[in-house]
C-alpha atoms as a PDB file:
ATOM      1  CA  UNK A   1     118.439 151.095 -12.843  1.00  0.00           C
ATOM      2  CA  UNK A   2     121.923 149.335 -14.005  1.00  0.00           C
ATOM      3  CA  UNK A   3     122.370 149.307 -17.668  1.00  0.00           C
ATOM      4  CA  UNK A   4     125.264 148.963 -20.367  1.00  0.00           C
ATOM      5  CA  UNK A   5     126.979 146.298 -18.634  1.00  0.00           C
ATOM      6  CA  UNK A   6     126.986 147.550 -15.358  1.00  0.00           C
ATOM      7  CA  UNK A   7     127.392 151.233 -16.155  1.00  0.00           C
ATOM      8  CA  UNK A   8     124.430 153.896 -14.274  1.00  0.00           C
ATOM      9  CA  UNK A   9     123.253 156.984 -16.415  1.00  0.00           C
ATOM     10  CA  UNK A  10     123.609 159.637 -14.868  1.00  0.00           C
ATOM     11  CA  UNK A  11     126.543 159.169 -12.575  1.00  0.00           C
ATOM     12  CA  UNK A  12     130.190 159.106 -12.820  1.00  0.00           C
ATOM     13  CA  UNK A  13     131.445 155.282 -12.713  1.00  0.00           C
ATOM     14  CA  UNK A  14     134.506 154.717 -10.387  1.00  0.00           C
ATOM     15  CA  UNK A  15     136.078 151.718  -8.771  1.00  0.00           C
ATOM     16  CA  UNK A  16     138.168 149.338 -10.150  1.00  0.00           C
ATOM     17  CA  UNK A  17     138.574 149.626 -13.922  1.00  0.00           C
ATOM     18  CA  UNK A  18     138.379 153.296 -16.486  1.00  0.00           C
ATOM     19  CA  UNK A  19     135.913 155.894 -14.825  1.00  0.00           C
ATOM     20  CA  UNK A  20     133.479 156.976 -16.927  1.00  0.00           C
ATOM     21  CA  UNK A  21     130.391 158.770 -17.188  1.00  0.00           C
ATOM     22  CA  UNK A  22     126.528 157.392 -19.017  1.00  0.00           C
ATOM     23  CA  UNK A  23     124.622 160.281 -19.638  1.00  0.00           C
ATOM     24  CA  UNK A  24     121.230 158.698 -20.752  1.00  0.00           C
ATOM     25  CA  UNK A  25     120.109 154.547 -20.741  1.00  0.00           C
ATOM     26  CA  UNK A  26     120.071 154.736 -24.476  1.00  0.00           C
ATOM     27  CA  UNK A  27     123.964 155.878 -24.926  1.00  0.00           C
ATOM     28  CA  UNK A  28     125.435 153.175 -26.491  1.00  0.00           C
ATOM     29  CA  UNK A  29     129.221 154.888 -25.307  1.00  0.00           C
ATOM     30  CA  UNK A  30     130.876 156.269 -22.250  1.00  0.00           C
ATOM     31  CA  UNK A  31     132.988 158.990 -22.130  1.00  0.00           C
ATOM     32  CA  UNK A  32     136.483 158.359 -20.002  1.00  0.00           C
ATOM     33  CA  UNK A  33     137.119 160.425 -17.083  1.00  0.00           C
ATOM     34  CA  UNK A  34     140.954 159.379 -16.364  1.00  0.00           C
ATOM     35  CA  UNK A  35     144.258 158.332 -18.057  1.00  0.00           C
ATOM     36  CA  UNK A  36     144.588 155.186 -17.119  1.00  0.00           C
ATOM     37  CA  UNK A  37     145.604 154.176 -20.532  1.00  0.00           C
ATOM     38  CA  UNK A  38     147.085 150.745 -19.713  1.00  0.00           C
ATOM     39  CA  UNK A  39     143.997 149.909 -17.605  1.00  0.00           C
ATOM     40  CA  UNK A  40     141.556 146.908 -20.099  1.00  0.00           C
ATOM     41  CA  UNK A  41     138.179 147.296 -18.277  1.00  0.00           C
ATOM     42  CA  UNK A  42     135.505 150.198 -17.122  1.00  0.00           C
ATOM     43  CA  UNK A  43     134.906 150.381 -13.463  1.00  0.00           C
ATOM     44  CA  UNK A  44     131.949 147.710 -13.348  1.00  0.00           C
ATOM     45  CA  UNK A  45     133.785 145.638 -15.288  1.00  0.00           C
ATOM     46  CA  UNK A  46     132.682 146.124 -18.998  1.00  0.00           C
ATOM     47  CA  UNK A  47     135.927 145.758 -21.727  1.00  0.00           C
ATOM     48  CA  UNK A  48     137.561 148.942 -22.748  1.00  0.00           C
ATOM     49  CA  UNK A  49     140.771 148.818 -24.757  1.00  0.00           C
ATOM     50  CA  UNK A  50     143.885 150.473 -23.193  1.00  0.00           C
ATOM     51  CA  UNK A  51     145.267 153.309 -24.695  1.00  0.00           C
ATOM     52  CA  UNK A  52     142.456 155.650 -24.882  1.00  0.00           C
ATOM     53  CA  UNK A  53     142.580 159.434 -24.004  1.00  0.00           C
ATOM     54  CA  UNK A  54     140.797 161.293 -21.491  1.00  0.00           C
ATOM     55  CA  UNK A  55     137.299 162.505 -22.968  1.00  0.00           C
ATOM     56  CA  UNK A  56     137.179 160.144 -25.595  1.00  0.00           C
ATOM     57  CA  UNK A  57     134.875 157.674 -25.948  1.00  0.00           C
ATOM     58  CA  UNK A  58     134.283 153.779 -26.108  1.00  0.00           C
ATOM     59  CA  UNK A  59     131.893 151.275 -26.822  1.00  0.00           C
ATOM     60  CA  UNK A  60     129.618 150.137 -24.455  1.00  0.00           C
ATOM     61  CA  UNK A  61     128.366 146.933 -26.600  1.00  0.00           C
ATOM     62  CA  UNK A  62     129.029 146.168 -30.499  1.00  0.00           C
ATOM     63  CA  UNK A  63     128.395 149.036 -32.975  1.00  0.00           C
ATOM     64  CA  UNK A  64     127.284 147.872 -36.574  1.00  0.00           C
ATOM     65  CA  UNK A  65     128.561 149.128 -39.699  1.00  0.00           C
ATOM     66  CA  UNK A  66     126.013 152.034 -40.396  1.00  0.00           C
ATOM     67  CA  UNK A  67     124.210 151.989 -36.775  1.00  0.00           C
ATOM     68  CA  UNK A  68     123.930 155.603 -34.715  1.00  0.00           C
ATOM     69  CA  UNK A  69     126.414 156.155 -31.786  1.00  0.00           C
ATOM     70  CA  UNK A  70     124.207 157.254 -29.424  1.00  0.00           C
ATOM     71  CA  UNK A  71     125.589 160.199 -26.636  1.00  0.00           C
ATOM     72  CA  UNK A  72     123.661 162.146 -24.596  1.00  0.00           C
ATOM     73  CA  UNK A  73     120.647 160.181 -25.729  1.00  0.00           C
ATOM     74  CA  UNK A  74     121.239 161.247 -29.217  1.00  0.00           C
ATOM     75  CA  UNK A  75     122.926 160.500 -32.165  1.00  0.00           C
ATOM     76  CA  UNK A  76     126.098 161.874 -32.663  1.00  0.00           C
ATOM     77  CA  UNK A  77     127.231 160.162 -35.720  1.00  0.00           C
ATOM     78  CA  UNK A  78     126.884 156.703 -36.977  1.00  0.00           C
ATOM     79  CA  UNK A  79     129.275 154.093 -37.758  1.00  0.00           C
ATOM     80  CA  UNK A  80     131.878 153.876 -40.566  1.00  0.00           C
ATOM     81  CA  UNK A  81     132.527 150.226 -40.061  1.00  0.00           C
ATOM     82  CA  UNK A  82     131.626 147.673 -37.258  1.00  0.00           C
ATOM     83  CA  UNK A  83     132.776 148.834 -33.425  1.00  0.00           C
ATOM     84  CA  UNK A  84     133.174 146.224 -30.896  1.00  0.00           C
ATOM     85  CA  UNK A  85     132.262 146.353 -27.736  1.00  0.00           C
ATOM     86  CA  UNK A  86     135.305 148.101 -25.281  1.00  0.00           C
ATOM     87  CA  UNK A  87     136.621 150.192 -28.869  1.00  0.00           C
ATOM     88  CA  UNK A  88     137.954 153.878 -28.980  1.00  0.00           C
ATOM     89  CA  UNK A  89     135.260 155.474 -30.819  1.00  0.00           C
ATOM     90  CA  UNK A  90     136.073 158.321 -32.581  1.00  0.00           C
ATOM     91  CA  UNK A  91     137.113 159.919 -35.884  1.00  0.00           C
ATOM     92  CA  UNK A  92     138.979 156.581 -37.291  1.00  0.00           C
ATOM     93  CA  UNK A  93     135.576 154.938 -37.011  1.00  0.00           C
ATOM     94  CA  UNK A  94     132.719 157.120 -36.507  1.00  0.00           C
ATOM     95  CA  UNK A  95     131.281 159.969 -38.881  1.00  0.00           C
END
């Protein structure tokens, strides 16, 4: 099953674009496997905006203000303020 834009649970995305890694259909972020900081799209195509580290995360879709940020098929946090989809998710926007 394909989900999150293209990106499989469960396995390691690579190709052309960010790898990244879905644990669970429900995760609602990736986690980023290289450096490719200047490099605008996940393998599979979804948006992902450059500049983000290794091991941090991004948005798979549009986060609202308030919603969970599911990882791991659980929440890890919730949203301080609206997170679009392709967005570094972490500290600056996520509690």
């Amino acid at each position: 099953m394909t989900t999150n834009g293209g990106t499989q649970p469960g396995h390691a995305m690579q190709g052309d674009g960010r790898k990244h890694v879905v644990v669970d259909q429900r995760d609602n972020v990736a986690t980023l496997l290289d450096a490719a900081l200047t490099v605008a799209s996940l393998a599979g195509g979804a948006p992902c905006a450059t500049g983000i580290p290794f091991g941090h995360k991004v948005a798979l879709r549009a986060i609202a203000q308030g919603e969970a940020v599911i990882k791991y098929g659980v929440a890890i946090g919730s949203a301080t303020r609206a997170i679009a989809a392709g967005e570094h998710v972490h500290i600056h926007n996520c509690s």
